[in-house]
C-alpha atoms as a PDB file:
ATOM      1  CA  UNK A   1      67.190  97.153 100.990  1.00  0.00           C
ATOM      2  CA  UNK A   2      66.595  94.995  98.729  1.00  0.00           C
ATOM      3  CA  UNK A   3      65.504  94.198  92.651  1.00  0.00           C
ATOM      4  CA  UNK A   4      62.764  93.865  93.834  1.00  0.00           C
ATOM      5  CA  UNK A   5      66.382  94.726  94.513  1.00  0.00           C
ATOM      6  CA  UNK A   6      65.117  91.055  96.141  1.00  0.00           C
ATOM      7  CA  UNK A   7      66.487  91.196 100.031  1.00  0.00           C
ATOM      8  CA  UNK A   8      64.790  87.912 100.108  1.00  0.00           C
ATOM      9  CA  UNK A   9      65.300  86.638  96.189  1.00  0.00           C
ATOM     10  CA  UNK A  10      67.454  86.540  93.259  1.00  0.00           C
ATOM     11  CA  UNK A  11      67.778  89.095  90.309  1.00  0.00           C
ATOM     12  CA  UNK A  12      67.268  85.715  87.654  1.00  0.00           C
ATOM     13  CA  UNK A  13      63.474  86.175  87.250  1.00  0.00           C
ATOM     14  CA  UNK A  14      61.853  87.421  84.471  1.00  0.00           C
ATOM     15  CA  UNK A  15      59.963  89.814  86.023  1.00  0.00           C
ATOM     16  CA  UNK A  16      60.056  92.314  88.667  1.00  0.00           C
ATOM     17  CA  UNK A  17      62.498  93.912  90.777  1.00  0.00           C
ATOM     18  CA  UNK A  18      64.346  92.548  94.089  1.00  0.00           C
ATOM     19  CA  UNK A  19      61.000  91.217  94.721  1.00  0.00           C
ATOM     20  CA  UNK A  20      62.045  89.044  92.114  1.00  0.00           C
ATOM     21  CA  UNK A  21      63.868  87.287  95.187  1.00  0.00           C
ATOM     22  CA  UNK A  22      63.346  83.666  95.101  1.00  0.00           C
ATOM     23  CA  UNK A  23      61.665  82.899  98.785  1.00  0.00           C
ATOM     24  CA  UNK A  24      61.593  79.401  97.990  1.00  0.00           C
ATOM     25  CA  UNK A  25      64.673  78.643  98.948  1.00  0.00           C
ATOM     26  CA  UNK A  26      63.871  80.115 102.752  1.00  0.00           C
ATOM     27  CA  UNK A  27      62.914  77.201 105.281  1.00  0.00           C
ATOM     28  CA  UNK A  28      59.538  76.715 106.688  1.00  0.00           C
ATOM     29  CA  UNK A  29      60.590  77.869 109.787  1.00  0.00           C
ATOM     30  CA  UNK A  30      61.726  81.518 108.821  1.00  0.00           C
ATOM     31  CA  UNK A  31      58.420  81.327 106.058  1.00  0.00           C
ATOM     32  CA  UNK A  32      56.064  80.636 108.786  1.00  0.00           C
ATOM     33  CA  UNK A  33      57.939  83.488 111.060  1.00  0.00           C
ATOM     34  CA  UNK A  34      57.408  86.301 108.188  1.00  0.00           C
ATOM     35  CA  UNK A  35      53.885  84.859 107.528  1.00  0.00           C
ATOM     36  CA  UNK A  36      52.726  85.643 111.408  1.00  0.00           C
ATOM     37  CA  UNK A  37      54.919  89.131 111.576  1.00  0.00           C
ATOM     38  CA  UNK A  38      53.137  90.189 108.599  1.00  0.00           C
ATOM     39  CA  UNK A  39      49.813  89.083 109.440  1.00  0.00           C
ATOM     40  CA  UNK A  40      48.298  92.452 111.617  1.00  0.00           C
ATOM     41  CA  UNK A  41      48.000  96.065 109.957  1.00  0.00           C
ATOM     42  CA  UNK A  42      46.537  97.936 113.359  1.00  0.00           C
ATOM     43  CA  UNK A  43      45.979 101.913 113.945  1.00  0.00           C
ATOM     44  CA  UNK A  44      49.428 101.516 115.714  1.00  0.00           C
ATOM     45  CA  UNK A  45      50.951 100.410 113.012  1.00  0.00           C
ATOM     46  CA  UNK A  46      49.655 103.101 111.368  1.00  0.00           C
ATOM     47  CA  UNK A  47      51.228 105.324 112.779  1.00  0.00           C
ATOM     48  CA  UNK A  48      54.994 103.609 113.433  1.00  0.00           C
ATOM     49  CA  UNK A  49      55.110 103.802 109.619  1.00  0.00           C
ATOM     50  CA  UNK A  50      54.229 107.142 109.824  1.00  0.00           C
ATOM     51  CA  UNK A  51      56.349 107.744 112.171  1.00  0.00           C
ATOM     52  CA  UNK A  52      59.210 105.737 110.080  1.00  0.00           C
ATOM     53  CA  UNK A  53      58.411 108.021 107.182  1.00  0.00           C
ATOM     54  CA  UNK A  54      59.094 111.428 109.015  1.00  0.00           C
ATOM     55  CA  UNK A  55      61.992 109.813 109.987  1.00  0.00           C
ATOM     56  CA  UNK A  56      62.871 109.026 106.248  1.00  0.00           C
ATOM     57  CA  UNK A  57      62.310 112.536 104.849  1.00  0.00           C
ATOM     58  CA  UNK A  58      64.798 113.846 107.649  1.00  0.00           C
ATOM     59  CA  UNK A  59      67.483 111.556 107.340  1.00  0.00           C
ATOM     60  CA  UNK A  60      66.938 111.826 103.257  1.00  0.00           C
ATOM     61  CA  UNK A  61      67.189 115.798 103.469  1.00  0.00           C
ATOM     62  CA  UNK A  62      70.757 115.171 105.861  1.00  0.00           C
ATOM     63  CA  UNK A  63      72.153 112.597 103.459  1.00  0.00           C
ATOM     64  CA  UNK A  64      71.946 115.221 100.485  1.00  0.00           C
ATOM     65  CA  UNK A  65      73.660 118.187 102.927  1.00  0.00           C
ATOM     66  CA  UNK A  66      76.117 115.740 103.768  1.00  0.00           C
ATOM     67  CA  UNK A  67      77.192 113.452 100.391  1.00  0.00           C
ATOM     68  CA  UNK A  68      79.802 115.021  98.428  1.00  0.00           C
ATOM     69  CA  UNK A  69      81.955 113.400  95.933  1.00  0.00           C
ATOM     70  CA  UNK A  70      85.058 112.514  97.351  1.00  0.00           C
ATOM     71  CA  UNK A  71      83.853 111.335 100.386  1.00  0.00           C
ATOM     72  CA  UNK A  72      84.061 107.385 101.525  1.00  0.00           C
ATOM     73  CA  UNK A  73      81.221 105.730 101.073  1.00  0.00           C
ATOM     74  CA  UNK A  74      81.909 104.122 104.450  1.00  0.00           C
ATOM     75  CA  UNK A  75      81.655 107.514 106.713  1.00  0.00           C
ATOM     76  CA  UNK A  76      78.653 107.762 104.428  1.00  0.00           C
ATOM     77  CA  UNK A  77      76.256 104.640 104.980  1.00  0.00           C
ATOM     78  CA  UNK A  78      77.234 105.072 108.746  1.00  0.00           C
ATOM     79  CA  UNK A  79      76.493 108.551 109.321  1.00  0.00           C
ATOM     80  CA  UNK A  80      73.044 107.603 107.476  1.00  0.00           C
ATOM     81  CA  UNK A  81      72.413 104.808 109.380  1.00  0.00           C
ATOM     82  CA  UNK A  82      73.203 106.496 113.077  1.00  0.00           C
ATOM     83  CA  UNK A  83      71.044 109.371 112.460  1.00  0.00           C
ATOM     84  CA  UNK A  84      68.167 106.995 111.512  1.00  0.00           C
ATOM     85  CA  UNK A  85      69.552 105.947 114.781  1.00  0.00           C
ATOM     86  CA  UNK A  86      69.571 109.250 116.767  1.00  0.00           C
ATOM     87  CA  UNK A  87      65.570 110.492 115.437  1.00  0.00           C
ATOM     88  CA  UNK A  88      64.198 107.211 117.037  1.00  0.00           C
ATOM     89  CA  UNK A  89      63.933 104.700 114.492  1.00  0.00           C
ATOM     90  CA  UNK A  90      66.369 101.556 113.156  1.00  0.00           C
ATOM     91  CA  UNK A  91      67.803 100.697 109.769  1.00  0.00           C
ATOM     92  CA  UNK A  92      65.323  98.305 108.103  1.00  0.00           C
ATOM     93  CA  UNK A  93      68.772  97.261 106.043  1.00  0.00           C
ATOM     94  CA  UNK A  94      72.240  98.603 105.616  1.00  0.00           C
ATOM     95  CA  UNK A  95      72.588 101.651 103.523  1.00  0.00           C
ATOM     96  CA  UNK A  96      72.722 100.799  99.732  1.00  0.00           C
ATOM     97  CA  UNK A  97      75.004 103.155  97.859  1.00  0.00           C
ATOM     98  CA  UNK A  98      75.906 101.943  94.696  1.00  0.00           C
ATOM     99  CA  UNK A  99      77.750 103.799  91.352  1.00  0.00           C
ATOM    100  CA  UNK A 100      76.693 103.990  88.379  1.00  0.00           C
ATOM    101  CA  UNK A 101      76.346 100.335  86.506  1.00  0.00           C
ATOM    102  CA  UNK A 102      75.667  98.852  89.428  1.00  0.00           C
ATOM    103  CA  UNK A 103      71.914  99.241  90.394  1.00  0.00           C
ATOM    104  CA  UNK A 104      71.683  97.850  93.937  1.00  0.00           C
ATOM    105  CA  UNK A 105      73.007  95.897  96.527  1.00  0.00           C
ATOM    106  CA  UNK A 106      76.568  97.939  97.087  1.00  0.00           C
ATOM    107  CA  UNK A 107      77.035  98.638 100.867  1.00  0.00           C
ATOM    108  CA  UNK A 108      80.298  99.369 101.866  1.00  0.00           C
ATOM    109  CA  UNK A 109      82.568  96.453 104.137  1.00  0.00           C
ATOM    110  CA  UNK A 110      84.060  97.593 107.247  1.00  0.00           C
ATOM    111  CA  UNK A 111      87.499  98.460 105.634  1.00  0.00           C
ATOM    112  CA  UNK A 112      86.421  99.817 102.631  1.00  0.00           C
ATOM    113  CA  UNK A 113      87.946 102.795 100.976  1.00  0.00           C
ATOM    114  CA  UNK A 114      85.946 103.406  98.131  1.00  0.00           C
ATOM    115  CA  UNK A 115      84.924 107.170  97.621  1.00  0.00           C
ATOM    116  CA  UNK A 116      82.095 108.770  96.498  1.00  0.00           C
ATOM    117  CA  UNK A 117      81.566 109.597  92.214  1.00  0.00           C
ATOM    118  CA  UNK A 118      79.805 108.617  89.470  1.00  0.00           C
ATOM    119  CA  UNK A 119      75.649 108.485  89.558  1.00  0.00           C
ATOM    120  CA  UNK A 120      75.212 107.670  92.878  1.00  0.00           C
ATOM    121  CA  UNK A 121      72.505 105.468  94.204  1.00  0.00           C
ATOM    122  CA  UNK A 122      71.387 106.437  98.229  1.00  0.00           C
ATOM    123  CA  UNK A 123      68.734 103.757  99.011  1.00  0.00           C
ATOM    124  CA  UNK A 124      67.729 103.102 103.053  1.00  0.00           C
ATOM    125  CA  UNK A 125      65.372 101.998 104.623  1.00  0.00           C
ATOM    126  CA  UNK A 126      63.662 102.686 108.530  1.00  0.00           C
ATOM    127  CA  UNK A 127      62.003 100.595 110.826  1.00  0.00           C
ATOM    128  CA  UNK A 128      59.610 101.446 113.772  1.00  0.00           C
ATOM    129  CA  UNK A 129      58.476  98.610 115.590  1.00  0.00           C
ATOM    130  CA  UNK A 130      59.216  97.029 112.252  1.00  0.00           C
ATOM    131  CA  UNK A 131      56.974  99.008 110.046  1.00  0.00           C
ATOM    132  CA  UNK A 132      59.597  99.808 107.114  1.00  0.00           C
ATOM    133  CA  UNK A 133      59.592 102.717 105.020  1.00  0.00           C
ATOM    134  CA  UNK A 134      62.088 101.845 102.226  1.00  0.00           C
ATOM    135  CA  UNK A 135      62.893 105.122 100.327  1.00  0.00           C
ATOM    136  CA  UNK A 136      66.091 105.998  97.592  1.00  0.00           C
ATOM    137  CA  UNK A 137      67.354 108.607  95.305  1.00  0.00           C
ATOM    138  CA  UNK A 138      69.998 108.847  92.745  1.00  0.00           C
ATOM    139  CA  UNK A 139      72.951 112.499  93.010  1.00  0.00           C
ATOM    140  CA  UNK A 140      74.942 112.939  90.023  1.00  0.00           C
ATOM    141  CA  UNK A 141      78.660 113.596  91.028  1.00  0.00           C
ATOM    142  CA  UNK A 142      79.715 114.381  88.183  1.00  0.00           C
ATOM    143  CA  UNK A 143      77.137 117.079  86.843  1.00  0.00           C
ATOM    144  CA  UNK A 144      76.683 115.444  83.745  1.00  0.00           C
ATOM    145  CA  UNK A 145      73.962 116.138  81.478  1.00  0.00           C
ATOM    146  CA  UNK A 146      73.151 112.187  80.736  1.00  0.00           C
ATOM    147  CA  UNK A 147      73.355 111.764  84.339  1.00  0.00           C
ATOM    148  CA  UNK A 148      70.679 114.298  85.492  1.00  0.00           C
ATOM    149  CA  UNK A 149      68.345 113.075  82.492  1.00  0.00           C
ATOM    150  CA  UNK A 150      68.673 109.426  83.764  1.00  0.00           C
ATOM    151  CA  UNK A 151      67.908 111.107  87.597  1.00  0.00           C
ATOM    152  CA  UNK A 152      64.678 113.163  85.877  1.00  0.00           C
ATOM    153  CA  UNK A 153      63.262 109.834  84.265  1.00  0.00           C
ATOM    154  CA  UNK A 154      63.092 108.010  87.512  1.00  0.00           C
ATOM    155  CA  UNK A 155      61.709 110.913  89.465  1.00  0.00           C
ATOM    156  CA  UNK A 156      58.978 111.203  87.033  1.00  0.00           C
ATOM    157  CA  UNK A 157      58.333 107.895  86.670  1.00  0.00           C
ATOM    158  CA  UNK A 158      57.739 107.174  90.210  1.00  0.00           C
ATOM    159  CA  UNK A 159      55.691 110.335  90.777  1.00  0.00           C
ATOM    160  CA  UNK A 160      53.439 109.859  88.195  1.00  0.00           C
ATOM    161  CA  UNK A 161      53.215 105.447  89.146  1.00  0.00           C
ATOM    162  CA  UNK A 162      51.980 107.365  92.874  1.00  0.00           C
ATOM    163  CA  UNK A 163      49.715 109.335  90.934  1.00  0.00           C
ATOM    164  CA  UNK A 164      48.300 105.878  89.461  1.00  0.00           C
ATOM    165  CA  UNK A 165      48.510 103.893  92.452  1.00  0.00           C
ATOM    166  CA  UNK A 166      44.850 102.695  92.273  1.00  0.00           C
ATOM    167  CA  UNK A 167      45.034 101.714  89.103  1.00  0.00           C
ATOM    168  CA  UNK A 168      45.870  98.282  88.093  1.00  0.00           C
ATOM    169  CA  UNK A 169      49.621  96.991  88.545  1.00  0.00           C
ATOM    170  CA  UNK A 170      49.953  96.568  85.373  1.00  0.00           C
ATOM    171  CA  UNK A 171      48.766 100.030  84.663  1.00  0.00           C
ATOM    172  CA  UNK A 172      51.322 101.260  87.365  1.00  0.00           C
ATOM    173  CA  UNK A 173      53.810  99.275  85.370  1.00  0.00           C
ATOM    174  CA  UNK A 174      53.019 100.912  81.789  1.00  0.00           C
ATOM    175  CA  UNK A 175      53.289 104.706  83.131  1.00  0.00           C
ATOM    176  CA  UNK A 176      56.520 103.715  84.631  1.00  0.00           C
ATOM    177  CA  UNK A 177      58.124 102.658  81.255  1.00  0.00           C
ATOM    178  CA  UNK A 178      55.744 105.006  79.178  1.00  0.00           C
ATOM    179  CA  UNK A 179      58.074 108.180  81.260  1.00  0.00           C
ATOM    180  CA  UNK A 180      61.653 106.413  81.185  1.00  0.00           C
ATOM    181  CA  UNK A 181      61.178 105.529  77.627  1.00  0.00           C
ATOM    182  CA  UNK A 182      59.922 108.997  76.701  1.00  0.00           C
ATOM    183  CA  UNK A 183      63.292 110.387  77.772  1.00  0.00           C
ATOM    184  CA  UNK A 184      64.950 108.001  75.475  1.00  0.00           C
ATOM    185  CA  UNK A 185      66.147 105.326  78.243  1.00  0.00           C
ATOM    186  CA  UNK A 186      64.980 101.957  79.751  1.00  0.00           C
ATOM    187  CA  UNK A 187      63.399 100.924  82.408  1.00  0.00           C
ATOM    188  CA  UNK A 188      65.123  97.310  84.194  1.00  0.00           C
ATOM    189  CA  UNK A 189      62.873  94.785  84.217  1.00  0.00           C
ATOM    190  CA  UNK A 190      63.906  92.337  86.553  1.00  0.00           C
ATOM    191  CA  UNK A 191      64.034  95.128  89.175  1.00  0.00           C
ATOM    192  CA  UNK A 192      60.724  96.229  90.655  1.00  0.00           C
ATOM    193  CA  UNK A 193      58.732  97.603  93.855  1.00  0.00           C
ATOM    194  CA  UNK A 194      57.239  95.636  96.701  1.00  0.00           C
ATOM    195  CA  UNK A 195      55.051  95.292  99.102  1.00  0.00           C
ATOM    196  CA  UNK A 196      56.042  95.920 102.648  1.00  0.00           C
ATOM    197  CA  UNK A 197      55.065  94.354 105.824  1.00  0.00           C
ATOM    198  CA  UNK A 198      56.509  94.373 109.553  1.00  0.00           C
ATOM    199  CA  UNK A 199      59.227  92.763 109.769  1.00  0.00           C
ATOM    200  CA  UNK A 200      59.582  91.972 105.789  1.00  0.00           C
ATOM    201  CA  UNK A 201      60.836  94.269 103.664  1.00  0.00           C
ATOM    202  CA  UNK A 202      59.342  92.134 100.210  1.00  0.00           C
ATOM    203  CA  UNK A 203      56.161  91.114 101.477  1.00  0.00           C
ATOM    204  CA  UNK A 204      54.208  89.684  98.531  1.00  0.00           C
ATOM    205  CA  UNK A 205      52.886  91.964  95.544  1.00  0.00           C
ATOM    206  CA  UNK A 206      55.318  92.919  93.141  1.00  0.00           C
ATOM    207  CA  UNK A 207      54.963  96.240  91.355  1.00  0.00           C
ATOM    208  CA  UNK A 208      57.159  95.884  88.366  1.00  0.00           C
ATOM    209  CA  UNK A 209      58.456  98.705  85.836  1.00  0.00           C
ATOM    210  CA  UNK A 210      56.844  98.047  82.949  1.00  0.00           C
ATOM    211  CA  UNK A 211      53.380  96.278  81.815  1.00  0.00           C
ATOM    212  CA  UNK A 212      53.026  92.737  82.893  1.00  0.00           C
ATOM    213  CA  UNK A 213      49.698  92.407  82.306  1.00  0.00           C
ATOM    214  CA  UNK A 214      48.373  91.693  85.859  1.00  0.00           C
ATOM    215  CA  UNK A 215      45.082  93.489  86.235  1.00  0.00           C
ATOM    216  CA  UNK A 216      44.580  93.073  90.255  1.00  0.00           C
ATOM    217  CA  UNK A 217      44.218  96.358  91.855  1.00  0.00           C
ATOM    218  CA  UNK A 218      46.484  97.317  94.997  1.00  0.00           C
ATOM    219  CA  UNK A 219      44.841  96.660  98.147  1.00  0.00           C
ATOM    220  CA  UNK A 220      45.296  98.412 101.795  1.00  0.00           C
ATOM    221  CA  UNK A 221      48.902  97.995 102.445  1.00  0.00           C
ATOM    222  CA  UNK A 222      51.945  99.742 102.581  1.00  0.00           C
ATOM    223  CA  UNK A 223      54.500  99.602  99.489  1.00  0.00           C
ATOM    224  CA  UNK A 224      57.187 100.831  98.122  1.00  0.00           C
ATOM    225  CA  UNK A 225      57.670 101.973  94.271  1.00  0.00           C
ATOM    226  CA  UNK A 226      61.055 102.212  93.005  1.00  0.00           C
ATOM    227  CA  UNK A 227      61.518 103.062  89.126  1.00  0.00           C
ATOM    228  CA  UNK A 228      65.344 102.968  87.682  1.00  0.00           C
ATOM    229  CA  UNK A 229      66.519 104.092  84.239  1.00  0.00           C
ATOM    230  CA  UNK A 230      69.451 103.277  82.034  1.00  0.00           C
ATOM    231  CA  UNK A 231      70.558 103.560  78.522  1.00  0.00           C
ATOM    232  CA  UNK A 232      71.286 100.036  79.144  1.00  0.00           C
ATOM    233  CA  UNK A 233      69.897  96.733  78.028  1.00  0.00           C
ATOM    234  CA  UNK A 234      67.242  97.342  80.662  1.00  0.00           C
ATOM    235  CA  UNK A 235      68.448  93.855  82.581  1.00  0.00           C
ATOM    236  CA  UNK A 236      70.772  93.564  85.928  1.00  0.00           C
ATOM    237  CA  UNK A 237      72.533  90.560  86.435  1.00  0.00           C
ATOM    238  CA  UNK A 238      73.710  88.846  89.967  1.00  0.00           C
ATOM    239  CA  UNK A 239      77.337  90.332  90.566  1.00  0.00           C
ATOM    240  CA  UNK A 240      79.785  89.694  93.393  1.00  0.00           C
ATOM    241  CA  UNK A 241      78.672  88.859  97.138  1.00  0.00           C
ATOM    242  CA  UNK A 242      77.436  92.262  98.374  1.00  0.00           C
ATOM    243  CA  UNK A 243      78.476  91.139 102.308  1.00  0.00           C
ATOM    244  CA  UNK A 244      74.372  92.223 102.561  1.00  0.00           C
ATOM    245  CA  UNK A 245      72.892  88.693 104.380  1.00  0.00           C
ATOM    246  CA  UNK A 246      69.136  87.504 105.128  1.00  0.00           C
ATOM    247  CA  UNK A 247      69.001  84.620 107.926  1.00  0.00           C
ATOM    248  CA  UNK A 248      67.647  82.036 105.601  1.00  0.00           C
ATOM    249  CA  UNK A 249      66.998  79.151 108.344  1.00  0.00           C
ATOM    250  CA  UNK A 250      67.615  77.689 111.674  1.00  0.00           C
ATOM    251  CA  UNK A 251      70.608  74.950 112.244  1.00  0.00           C
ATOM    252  CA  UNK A 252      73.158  74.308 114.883  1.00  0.00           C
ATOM    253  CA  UNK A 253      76.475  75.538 114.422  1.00  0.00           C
ATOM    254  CA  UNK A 254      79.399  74.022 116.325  1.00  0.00           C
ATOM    255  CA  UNK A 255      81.751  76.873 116.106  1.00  0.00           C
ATOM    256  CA  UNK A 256      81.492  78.772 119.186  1.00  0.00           C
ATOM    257  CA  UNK A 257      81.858  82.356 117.769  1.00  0.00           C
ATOM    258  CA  UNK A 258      79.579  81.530 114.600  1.00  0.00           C
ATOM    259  CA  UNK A 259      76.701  80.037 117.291  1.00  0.00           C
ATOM    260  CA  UNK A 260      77.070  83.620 119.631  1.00  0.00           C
ATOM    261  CA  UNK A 261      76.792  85.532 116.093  1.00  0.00           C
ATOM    262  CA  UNK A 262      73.457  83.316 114.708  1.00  0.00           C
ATOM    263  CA  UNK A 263      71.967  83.874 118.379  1.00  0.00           C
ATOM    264  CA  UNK A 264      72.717  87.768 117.969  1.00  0.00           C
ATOM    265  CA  UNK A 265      70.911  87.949 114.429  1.00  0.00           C
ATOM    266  CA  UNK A 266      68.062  85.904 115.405  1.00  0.00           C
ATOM    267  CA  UNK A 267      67.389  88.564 118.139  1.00  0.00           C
ATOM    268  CA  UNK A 268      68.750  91.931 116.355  1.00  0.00           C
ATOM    269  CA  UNK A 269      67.492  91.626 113.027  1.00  0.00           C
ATOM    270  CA  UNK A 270      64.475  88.772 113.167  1.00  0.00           C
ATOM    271  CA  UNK A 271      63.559  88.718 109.290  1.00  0.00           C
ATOM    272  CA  UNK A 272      65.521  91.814 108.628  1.00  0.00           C
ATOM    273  CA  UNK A 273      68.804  92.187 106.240  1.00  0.00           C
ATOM    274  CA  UNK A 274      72.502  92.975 108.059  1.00  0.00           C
ATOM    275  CA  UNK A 275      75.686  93.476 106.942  1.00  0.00           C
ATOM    276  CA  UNK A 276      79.596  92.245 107.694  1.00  0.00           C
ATOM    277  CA  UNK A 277      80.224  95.913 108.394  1.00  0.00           C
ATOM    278  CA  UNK A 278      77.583  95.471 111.197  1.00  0.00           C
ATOM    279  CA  UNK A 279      78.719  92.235 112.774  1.00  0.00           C
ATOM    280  CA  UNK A 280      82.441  92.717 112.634  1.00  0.00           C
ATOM    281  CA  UNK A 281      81.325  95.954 114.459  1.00  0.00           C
ATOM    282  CA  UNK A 282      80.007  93.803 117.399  1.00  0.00           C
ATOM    283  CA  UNK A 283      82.305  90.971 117.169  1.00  0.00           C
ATOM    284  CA  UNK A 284      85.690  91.773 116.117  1.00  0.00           C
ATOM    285  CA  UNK A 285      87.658  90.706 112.501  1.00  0.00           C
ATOM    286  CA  UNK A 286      87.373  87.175 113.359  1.00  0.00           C
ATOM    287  CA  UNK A 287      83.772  87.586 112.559  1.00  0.00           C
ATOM    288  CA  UNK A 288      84.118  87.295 109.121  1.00  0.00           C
ATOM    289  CA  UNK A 289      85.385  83.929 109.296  1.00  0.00           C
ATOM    290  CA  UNK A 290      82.357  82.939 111.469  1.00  0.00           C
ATOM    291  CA  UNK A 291      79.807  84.742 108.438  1.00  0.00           C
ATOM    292  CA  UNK A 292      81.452  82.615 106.262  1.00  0.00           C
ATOM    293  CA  UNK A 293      80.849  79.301 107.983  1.00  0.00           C
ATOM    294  CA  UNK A 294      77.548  80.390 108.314  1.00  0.00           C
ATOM    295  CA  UNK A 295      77.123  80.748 104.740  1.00  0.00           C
ATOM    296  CA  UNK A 296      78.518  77.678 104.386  1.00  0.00           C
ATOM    297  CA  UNK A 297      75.925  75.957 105.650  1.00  0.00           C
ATOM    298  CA  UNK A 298      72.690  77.522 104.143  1.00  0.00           C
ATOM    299  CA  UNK A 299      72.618  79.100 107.244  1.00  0.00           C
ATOM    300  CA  UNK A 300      72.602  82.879 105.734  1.00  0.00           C
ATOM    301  CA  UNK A 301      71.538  84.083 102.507  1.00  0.00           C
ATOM    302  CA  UNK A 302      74.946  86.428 101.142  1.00  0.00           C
ATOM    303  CA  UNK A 303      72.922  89.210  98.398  1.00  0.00           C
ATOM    304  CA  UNK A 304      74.648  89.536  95.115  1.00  0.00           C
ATOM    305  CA  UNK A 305      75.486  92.883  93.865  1.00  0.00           C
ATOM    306  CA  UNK A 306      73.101  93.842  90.904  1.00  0.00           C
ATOM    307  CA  UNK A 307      74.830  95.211  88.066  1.00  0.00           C
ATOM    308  CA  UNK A 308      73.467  96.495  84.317  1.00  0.00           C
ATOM    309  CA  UNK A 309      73.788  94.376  81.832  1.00  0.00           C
ATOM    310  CA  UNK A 310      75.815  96.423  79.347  1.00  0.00           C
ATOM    311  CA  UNK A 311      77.104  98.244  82.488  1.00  0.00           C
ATOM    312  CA  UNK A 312      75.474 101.815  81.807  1.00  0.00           C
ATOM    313  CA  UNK A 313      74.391 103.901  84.557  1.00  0.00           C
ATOM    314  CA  UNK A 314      71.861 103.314  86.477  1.00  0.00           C
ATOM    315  CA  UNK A 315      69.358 105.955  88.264  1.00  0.00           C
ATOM    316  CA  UNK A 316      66.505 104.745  91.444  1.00  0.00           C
ATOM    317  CA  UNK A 317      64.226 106.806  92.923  1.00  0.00           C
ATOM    318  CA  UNK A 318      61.874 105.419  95.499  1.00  0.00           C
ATOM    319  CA  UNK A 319      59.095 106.445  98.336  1.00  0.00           C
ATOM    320  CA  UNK A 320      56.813 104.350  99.954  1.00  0.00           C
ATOM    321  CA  UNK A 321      53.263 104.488 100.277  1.00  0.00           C
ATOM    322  CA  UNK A 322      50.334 103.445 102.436  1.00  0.00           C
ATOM    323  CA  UNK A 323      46.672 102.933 100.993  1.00  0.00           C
ATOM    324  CA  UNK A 324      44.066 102.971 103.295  1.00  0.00           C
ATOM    325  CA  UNK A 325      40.752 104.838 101.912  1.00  0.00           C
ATOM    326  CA  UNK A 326      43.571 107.474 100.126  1.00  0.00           C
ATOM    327  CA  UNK A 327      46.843 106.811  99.525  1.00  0.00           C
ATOM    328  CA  UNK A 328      50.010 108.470 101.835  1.00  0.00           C
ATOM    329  CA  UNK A 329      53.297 109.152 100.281  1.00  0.00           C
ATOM    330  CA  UNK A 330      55.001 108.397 103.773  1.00  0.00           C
ATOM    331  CA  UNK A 331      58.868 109.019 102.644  1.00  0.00           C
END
């Protein structure tokens, strides 16, 4: 879900990836929420994420059997997201399938017709008891060579950052670039991996794509390392609202239909990102109007689309880890 493809910050930092989400903007209430939820790492949660994993690795092996080009990108994300549904877990966010230029952030509305082409971006996440396992991969749709190239230097670049996990970040960070740029394409910079934690799917530590110099180690912890290439400027910018919101604080709302929605989000998705495809789902078309008021007021946080600065294609591939006294590719 979410930069750090940033479900919980903006794409305009320097450095990193969605985790380059700026959480100052969230209130102390929903800070102080996360900060609890992500303070306990027990056996059991142990073994939720590995039980969110296995889920992963099934519904990843489904999505490929089932995506063809052609196909809407709508009967897509939901089939994705109900059989995360039907194995026992829940979607940690909705189903990010974005083409081509665009890097992240592209789920499809309730209505939308859209078909799938292009490089195609299939990033979900799971959630068991709230211990996420945040996994992607790119399909080329077109069987291009450029396009399979851009899908091998993310591949390799994220298996061999696993293979350096215990190195520094920064190290992490230098074989990430070192195997995109080998291949004769760019990492982007202002999109990186994360930390996860339950509940919070961009939990602290960034774990950018290239070498930033930071020389801490990564601890016990769960997180998730997501390379992507392009023969682009290496850079996304913040695009159109993606209709992807984060519950960014606690207010009363006087409309009666926008109060009933921020009550059902509160309880559904706690810290979690949702979509409008989701609520209107629940709540009917007049919904969106509600979402909007809601936005409005600071209420919800409405994620930009990321898109590539010179709009070239754009490949991901992600899995997430856990490091105890080894580290466990769980996805």
């Amino acid at each position: 879900m979410l930069t750090e493809k940033n479900y919980g910050g903006s794409s305009n930092i320097p450095k990193g990836k969605l985790v380059v989400n700026s959480q100052a903007k969230e209130s102390h209430i929903i800070q102080k929420k996360e900060k609890d939820i992500c303070s306990s790492f027990s056996k059991a949660d142990i073994e939720n994420y590995r039980r969110a994993g296995k889920i992963s690795k099934e519904v990843s092996i489904y999505a490929r059997l089932i995506i063809k080009k052609g196909i809407k990108l709508l009967d897509i994300a939901e089939k994705i997201e109900n059989k995360i549904i039907e194995l026992g877990g829940r979607p940690a966010f909705p189903c990010n399938l974005s083409i081509n230029e665009i890097a992240a952030h592209y789920t499809p509305n309730f209505d939308d017709d859209t078909k799938a082409h292009g490089l195609l971006k299939v990033d979900f996440g799971v959630h068991v008891a709230g211990c996420i396992v945040d996994t992607a991969f790119s399909i080329d749709l077109e069987n291009t060579e450029e396009n399979k190239k851009l899908i091998q230097a993310s591949e390799h670049a994220l298996n061999s950052a696993i293979e350096n996990a215990k190195k520094t970040i920064s190290e992490i960070g230098r074989v990430i670039h070192s195997k995109i740029t080998t291949l004769g394409f760019s990492p982007i910079r202002n999109l990186s991996g994360h930390e996860l934690g339950k509940f919070i799917i961009h939990a602290g530590v960034t774990i950018p794509n290239y070498d930033n110099g930071n020389e801490k180690i990564l601890e016990q912890g769960v997180y998730a390392i997501e390379p992507f290439a392009t023969k682009g400027a290496g850079l996304v910018y913040d695009s159109k609202p993606s209709g992807i919101y984060r519950l960014e604080k606690k207010s009363g709302v006087r409309d009666p239909l926008a109060r009933k929605i921020l009550e059902f989000i509160e309880k559904e998705y706690i810290t979690l990102p949702f979509c409008s495809r989701w609520i209107i789902k629940q709540f009917g078309a007049r919904a969106k109007l509600s979402l909007s008021i809601l936005e409005q007021q600071g209420i919800l946080h409405n994620y930009p689309q990321l898109v590539e600065k010179n709009r070239e294609n754009v490949s991901q591939a992600e899995h997430t880890i856990i490091i105890t006294d080894k580290i466990e590719i769980l996805s």
